[in-house]
Protein backbone atom coordinates (compact mmCIF):
# COMPACT_ATOMS: atom_id res chain seq x y z
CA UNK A 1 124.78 129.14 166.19
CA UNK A 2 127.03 126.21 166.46
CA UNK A 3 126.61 122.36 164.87
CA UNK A 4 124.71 121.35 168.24
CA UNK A 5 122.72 124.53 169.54
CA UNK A 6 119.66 123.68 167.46
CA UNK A 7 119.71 120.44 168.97
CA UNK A 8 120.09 120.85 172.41
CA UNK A 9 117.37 124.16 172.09
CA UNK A 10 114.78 121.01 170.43
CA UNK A 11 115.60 118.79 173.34
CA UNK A 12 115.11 121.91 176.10
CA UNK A 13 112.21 123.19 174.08
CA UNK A 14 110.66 119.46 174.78
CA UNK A 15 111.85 118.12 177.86
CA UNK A 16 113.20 120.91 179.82
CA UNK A 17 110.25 121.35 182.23
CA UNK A 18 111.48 117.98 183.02
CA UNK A 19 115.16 117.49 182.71
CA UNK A 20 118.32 119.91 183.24
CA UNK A 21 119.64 119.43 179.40
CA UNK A 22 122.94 120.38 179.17
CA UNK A 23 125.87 119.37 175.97
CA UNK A 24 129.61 120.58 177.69
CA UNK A 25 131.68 119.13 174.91
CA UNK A 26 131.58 116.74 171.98
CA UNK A 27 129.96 113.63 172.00
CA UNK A 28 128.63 114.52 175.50
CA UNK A 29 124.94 115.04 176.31
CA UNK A 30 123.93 115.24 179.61
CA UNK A 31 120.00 115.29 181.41
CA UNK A 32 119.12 115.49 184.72
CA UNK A 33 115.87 114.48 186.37
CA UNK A 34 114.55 117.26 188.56
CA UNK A 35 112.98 115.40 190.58
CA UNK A 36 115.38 112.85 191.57
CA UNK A 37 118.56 114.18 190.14
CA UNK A 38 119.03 111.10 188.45
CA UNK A 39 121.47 112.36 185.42
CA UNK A 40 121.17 109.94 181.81
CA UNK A 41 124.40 110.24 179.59
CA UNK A 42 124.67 110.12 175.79
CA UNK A 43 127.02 110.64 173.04
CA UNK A 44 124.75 112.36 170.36
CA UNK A 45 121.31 114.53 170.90
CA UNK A 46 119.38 111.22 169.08
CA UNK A 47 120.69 108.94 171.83
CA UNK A 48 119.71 110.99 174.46
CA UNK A 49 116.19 111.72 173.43
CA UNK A 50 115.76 107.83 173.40
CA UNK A 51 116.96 107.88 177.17
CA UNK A 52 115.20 110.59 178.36
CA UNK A 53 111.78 109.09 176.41
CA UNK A 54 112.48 105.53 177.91
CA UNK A 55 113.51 107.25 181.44
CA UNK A 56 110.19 109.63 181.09
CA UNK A 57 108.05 106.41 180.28
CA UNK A 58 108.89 104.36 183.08
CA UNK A 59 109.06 107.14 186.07
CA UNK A 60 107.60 110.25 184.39
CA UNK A 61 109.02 113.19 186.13
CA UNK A 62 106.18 116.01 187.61
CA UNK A 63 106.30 118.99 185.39
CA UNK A 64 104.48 121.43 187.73
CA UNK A 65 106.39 121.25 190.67
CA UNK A 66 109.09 121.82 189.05
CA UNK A 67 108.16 124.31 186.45
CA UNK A 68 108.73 128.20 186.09
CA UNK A 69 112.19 128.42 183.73
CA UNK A 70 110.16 127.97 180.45
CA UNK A 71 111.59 124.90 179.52
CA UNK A 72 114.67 126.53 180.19
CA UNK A 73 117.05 125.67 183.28
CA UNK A 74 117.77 128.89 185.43
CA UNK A 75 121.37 130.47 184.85
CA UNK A 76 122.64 129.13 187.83
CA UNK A 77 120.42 125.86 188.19
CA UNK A 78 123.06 123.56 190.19
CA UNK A 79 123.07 121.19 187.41
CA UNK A 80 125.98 118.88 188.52
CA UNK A 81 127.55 116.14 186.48
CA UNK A 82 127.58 113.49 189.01
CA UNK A 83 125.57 110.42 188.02
């Protein structure tokens, strides 16, 4: 398991049923509303919780129409990172 895995498996574990969580290099972090689309960039796992929580507060994001992946996106979700 690498430095970040643990991370980015917490912020899934939490948030996933909302957001398309993805980390595709250092010092990038990466949600996605699924909703909306709307995509929130970070540099560490810490700073993008605080998005995602501040993003989640003011427009929360429906969980059940979008559910069904566990808190897990699907292998092939279309997760872009266009923002």
């Amino acid at each position: 398991m690498g430095d970040y895995d643990a991370d980015l498996a917490e912020l899934r574990h939490h948030w996933g049923s909302a957001y398309l969580i993805e980390h595709p290099g250092p010092d990038v972090w990466i949600a996605q509303r699924k909703d909306s689309r709307e995509t929130l960039r970070a540099d560490s796992p810490g700073e993008l919780l605080e998005k995602i929580r501040a993003d989640y507060a003011t427009h929360p994001v429906s969980r059940h129409k979008h559910g069904g992946h566990g808190g897990q996106p699907p292998e092939r979700s279309g997760f872009t990172f266009e923002g």
